[in-house]
N, C-alpha and C. Protein backbone atom coordinates (compact mmCIF):
# COMPACT_ATOMS: atom_id res chain seq x y z
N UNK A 1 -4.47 6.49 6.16
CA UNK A 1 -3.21 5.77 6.19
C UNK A 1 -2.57 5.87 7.56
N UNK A 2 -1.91 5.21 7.88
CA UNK A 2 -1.29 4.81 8.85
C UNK A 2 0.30 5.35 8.93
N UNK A 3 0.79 6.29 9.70
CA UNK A 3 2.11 6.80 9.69
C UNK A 3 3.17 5.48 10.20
N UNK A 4 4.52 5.24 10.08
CA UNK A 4 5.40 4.44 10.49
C UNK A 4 6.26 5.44 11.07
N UNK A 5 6.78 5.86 11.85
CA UNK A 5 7.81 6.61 12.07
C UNK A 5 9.88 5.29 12.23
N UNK A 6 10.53 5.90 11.79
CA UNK A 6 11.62 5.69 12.19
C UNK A 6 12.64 5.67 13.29
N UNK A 7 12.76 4.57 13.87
CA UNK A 7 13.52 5.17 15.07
C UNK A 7 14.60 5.65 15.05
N UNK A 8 15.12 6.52 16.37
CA UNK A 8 16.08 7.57 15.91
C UNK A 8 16.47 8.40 14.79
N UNK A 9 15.22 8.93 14.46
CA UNK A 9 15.16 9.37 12.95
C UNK A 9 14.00 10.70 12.46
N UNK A 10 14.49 11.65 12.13
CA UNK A 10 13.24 12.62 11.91
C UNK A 10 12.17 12.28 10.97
N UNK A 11 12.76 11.15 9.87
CA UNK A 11 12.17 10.54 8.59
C UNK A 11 10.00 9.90 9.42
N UNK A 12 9.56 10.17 8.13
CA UNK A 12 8.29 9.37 8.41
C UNK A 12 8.02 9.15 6.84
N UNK A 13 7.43 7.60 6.87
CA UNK A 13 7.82 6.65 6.51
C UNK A 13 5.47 6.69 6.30
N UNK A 14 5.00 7.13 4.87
CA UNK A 14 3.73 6.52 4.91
C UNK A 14 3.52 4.86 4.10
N UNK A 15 3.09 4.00 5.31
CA UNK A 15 2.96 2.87 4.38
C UNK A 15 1.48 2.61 4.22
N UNK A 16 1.09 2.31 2.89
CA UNK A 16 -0.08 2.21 2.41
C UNK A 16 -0.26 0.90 1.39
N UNK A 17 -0.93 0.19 1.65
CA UNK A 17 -1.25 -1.35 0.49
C UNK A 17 -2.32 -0.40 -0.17
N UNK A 18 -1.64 -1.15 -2.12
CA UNK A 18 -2.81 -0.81 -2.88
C UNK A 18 -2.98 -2.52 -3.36
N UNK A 19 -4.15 -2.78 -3.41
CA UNK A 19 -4.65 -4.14 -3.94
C UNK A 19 -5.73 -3.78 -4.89
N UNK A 20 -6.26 -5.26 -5.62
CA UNK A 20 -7.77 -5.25 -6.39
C UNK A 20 -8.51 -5.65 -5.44
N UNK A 21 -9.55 -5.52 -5.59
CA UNK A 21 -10.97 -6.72 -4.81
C UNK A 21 -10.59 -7.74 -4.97
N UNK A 22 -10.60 -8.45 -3.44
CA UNK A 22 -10.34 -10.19 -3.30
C UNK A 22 -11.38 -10.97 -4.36
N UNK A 23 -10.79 -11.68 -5.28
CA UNK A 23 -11.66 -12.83 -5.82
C UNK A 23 -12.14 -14.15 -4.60
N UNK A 24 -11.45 -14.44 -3.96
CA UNK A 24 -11.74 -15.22 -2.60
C UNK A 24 -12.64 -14.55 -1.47
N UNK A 25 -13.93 -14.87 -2.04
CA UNK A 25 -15.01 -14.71 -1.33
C UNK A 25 -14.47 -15.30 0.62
N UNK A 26 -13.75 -15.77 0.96
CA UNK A 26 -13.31 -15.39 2.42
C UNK A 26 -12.27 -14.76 2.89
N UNK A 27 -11.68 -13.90 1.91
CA UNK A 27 -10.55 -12.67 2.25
C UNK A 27 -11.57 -11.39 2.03
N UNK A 28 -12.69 -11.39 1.54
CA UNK A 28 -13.51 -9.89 1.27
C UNK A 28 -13.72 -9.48 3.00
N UNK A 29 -14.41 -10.23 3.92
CA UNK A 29 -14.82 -10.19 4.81
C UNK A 29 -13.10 -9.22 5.93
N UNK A 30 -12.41 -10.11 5.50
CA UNK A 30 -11.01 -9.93 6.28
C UNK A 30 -10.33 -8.68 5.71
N UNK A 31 -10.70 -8.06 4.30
CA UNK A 31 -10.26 -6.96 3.83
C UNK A 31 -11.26 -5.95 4.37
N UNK A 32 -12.71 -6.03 4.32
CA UNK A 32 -13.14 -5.33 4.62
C UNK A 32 -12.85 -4.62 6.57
N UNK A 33 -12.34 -5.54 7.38
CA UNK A 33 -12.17 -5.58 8.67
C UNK A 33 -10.78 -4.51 8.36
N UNK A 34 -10.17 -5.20 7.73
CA UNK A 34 -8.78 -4.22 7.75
C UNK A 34 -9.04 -3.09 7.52
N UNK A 35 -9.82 -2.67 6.66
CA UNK A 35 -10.08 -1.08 5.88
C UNK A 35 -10.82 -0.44 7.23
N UNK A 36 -12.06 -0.90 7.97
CA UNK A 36 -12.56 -0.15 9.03
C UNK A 36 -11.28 0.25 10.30
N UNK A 37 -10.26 -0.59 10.28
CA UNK A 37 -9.81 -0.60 11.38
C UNK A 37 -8.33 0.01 11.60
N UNK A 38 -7.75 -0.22 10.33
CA UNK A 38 -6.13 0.70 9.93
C UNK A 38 -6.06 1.68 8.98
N UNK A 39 -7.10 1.77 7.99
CA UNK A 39 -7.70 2.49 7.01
C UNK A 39 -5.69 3.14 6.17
N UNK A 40 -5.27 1.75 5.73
CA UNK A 40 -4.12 1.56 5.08
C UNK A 40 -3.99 0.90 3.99
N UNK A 41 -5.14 0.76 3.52
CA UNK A 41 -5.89 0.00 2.19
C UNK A 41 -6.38 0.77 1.15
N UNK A 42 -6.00 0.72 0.21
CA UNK A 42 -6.62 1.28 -0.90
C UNK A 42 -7.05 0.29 -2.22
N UNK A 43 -8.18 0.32 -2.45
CA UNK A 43 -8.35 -1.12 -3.49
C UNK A 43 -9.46 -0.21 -4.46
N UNK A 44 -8.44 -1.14 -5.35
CA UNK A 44 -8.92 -0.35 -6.89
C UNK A 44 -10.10 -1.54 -7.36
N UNK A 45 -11.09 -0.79 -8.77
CA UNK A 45 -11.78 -1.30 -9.02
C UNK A 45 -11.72 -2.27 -10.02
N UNK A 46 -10.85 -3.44 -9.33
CA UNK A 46 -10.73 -4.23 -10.26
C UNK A 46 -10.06 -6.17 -9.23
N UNK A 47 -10.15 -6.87 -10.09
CA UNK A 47 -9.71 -7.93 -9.49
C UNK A 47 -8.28 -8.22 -9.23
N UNK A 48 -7.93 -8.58 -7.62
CA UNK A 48 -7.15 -8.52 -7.37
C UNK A 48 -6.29 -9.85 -7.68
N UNK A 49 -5.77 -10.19 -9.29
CA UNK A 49 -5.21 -10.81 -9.27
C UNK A 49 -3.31 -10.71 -9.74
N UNK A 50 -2.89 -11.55 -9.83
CA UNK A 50 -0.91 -11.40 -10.63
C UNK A 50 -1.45 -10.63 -12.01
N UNK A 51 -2.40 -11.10 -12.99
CA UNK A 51 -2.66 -10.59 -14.09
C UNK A 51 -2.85 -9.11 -13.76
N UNK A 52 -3.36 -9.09 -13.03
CA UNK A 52 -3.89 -7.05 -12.84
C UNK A 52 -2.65 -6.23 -11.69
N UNK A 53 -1.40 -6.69 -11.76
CA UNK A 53 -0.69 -6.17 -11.14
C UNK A 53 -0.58 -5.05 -11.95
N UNK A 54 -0.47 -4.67 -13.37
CA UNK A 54 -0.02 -3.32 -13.39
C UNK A 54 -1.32 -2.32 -13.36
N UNK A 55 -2.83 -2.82 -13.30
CA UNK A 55 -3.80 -1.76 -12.76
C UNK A 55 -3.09 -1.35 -11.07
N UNK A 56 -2.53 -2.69 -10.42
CA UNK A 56 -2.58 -2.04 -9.05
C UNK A 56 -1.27 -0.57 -9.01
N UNK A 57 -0.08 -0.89 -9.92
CA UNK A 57 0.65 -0.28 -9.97
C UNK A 57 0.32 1.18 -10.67
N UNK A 58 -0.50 1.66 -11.38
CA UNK A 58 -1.15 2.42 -11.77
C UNK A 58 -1.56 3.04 -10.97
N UNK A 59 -2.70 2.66 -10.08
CA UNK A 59 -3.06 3.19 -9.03
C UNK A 59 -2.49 3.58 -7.93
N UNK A 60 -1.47 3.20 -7.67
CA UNK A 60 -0.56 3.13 -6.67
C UNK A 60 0.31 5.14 -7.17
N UNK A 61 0.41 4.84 -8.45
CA UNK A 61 1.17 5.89 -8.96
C UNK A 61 0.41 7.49 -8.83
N UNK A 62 -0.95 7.24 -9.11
CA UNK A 62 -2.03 7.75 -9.43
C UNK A 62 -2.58 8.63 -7.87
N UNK A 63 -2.39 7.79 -7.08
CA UNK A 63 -2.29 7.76 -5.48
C UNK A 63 -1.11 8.79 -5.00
N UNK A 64 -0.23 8.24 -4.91
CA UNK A 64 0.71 9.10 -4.42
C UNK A 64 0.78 10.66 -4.76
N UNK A 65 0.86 10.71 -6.33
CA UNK A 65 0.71 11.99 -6.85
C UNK A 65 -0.60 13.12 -6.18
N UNK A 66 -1.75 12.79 -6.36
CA UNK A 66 -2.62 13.23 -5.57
C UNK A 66 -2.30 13.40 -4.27
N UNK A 67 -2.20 12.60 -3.24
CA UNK A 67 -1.97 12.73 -2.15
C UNK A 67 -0.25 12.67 -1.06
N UNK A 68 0.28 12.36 -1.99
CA UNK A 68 1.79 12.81 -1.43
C UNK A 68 3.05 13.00 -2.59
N UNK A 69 2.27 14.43 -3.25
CA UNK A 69 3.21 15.23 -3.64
C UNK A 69 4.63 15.51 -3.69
N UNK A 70 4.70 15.81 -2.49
CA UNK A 70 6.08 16.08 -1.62
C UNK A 70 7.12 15.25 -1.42
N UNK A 71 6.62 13.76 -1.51
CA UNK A 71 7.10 12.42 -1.64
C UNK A 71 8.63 12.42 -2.19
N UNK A 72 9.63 12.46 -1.76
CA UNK A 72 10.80 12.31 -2.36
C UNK A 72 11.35 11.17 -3.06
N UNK A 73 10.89 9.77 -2.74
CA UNK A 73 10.59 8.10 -3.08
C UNK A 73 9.74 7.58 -2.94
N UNK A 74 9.60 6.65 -3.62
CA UNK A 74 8.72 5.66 -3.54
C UNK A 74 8.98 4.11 -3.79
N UNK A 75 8.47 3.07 -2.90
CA UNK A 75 8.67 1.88 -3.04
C UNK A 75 8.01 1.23 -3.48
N UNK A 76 7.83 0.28 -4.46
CA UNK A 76 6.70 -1.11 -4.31
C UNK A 76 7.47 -2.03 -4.07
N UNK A 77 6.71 -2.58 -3.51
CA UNK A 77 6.97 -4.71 -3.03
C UNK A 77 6.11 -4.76 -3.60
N UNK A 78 6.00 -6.45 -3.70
CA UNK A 78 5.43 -7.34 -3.87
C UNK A 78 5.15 -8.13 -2.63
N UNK A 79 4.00 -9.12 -2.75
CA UNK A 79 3.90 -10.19 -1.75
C UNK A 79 5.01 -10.70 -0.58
N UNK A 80 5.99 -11.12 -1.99
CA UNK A 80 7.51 -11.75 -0.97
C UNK A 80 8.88 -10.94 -1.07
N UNK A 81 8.70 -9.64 -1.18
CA UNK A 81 9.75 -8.29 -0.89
C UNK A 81 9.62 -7.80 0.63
N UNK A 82 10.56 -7.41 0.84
CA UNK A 82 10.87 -6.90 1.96
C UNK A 82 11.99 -5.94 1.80
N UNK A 83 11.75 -4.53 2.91
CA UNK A 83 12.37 -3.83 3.04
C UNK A 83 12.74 -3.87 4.48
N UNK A 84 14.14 -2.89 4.68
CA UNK A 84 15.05 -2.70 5.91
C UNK A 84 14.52 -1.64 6.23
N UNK A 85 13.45 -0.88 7.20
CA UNK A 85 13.54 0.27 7.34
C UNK A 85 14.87 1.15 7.80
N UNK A 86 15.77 0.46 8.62
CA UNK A 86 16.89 0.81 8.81
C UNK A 86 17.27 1.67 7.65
N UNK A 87 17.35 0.60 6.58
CA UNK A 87 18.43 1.13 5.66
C UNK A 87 17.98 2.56 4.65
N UNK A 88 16.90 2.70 5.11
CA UNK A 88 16.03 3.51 4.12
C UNK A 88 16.32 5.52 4.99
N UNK A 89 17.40 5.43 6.05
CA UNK A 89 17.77 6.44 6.88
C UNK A 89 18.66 7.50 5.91
């Protein structure tokens, strides 16, 4: 995963995408590029579609616990969510 740090801020900020496997045989190629190169991807074994949003959310949950414990919050978005890192100080 990939750290974000905050500016002016002691806070760090891990952002991590959980997805399914692309059904669009020309996003596999472009997911797979992302995973060698930011390794901020985590994709579960299943199809990444709206129907299987709550496997991704599962995993997502499943994830954190294992690997960030300590975690005081947690966010999900969606596709067209957005957060302020600002506001998250």
């Amino acid at each position: 995963t990939q750290l974000w740090t905050l500016r002016n801020s002691t806070s760090t900020i891990k952002l991590v995408f959980f997805l399914g496997w692309p059904i669009e045989p020309a996003l596999v190629e472009h997911i797979s590029e992302e995973i060698r190169t930011t390794d901020d991807l985590v994709i579960g074994n299943f199809d990444g579609t709206p129907e299987n949003s709550t496997l991704s959310t599962l995993m997502m949950l499943q994830w954190v616990v294992r690997f960030c414990g300590k975690a005081k919050f947690l966010i999900k978005i969606g596709d067209s969510g957005r957060v302020s890192l600002k506001l998250l100080r």
